[in-house]
Protein backbone atom coordinates (compact mmCIF):
# COMPACT_ATOMS: atom_id res chain seq x y z
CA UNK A 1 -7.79 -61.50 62.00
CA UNK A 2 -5.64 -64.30 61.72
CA UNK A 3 -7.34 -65.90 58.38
CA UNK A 4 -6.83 -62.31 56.44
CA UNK A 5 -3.39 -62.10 57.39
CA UNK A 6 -3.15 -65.79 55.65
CA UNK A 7 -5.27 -64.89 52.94
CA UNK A 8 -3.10 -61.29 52.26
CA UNK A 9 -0.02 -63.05 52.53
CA UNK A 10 -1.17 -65.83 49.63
CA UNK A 11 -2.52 -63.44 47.48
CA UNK A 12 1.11 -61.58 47.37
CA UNK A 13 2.49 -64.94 46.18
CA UNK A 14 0.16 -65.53 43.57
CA UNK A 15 0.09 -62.21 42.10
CA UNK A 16 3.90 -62.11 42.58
CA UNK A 17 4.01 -65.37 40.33
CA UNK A 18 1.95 -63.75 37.69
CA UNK A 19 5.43 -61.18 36.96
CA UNK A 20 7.76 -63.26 34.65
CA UNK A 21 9.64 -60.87 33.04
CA UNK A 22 8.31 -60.10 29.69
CA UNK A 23 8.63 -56.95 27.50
CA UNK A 24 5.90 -55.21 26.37
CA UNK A 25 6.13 -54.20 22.87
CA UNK A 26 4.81 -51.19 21.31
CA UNK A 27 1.89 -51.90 19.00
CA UNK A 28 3.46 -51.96 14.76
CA UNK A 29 1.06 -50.17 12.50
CA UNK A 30 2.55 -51.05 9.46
CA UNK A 31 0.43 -53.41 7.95
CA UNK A 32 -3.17 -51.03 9.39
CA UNK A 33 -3.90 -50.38 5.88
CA UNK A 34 -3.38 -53.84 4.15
CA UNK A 35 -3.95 -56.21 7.42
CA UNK A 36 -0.92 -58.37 6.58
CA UNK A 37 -1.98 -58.95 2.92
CA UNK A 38 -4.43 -57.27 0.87
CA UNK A 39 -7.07 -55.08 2.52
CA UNK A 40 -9.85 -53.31 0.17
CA UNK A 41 -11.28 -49.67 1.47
CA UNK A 42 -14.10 -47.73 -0.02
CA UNK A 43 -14.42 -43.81 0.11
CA UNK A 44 -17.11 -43.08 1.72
CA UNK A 45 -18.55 -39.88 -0.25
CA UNK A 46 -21.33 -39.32 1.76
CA UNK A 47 -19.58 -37.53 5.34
CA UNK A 48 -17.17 -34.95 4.92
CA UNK A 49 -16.65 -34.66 8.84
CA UNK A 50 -16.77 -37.24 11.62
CA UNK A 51 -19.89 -35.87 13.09
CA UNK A 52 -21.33 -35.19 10.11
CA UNK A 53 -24.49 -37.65 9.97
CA UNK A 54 -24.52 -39.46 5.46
CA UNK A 55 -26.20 -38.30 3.19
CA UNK A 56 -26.23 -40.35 0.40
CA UNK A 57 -24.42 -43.31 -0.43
CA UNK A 58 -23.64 -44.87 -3.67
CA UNK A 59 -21.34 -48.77 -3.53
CA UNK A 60 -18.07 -49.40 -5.12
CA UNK A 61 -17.28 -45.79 -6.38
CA UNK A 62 -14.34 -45.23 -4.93
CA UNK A 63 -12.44 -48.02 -3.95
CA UNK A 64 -8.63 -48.16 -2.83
CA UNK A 65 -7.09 -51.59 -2.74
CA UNK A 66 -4.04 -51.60 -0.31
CA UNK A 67 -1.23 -54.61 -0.73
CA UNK A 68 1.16 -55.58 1.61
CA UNK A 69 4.19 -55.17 -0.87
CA UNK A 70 3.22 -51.42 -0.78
CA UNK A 71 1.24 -51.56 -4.12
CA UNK A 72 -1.74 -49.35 -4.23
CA UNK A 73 -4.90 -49.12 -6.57
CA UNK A 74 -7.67 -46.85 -6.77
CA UNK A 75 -10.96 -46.57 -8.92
CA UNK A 76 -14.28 -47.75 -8.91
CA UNK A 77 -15.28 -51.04 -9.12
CA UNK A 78 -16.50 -51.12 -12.78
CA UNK A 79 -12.46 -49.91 -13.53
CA UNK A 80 -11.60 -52.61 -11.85
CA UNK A 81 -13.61 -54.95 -13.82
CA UNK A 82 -12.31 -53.08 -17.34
CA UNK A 83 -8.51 -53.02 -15.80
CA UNK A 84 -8.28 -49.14 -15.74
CA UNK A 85 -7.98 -48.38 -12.33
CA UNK A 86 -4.95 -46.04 -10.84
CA UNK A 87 -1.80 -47.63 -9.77
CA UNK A 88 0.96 -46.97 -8.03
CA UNK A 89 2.29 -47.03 -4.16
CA UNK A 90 2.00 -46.07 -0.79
CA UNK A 91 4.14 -45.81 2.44
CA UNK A 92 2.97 -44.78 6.28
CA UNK A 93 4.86 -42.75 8.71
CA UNK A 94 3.73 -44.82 12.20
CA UNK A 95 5.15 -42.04 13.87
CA UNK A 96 3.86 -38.97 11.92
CA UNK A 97 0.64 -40.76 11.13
CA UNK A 98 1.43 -39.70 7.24
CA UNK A 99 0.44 -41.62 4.83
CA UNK A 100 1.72 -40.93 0.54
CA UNK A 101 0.39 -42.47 -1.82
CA UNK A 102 2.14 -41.77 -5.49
CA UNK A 103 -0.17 -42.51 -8.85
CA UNK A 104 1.56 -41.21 -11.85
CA UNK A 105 3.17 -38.26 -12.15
CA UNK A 106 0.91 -37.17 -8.44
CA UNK A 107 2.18 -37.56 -4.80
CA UNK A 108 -0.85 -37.34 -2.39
CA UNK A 109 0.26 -36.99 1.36
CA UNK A 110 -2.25 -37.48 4.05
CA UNK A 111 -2.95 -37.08 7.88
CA UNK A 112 -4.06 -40.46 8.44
CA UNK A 113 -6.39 -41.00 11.90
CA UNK A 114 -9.17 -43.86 12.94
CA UNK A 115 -12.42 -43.07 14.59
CA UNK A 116 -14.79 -44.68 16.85
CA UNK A 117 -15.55 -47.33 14.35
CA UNK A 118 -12.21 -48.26 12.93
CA UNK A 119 -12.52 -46.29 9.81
CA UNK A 120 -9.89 -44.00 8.86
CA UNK A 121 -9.90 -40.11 7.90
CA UNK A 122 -7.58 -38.76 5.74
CA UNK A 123 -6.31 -35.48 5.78
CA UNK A 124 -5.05 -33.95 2.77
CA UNK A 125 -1.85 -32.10 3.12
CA UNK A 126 -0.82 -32.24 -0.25
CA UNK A 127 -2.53 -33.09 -3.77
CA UNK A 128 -4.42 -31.06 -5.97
CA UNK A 129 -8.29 -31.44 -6.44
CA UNK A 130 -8.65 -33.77 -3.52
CA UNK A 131 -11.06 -33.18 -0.97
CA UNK A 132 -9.81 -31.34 2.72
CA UNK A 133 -11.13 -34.56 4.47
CA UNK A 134 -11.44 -38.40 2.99
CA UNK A 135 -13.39 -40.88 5.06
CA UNK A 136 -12.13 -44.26 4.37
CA UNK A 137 -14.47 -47.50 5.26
CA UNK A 138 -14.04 -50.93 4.82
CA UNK A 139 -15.67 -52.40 1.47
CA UNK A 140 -19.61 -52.08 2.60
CA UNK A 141 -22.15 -54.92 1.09
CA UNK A 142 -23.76 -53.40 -1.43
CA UNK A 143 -27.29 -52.43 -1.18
């Protein structure tokens, strides 16, 4: 009885020892879509829901390129290649989860979330002829 008195009384000192006084910081999201510098996503046409199992898949057809200075293009990869992708910019709401991205004249404004997998859906809540739900995946090897 004596030894787990010891024993209790040691382990309060250690794990006592372990506090030092550090903050904990809440997590900055800023940089999720461009991971500090330049982060390349691919639209994954081929789920329309997160449950929803693909159906087909087809590589590099729609690609958005994300840079850290809040620079933005979209196409496919053979615009790329001939310079006439879609330019322009985005910003993200941490708070709202809201992510707008403006290309031209258009200002698309999203409900941005991440699955299971780390991939994002987008939720369009404003922009005309885009689909209700956008599943974003990191740049896949082709096939």
């Amino acid at each position: 009885m004596k030894n787990s008195w010891h024993f209790s009384a040691i382990l309060v000192v250690l794990l006592s020892s372990c506090i030092n006084g550090e903050q904990t910081y809440q997590v900055d999201y800023t940089n999720i879509l461009c991971g500090g510098n330049s982060k390349v996503w691919e639209l994954d046409h081929s789920k329309t829901s997160e449950n929803e199992s693909p159906r087909f898949y087809t590589w590099g057809q729609g690609v958005f390129v994300f840079y850290l200075s809040g620079k933005v293009e979209i196409g496919s990869l053979k615009d790329f290649a001939t310079k006439n992708s879609d330019t322009g910019s985005f910003t993200y709401d941490q708070s709202n989860q809201i992510l707008m991205i403006k290309v031209e004249k258009e200002i698309w404004k999203f409900q941005m979330s991440l699955d299971r997998d780390g991939d994002f859906w987008l939720k369009t809540i404003r922009g005309s002829g885009l689909s209700k739900y956008m599943h974003l995946v990191p740049l896949r090897e082709p096939k």
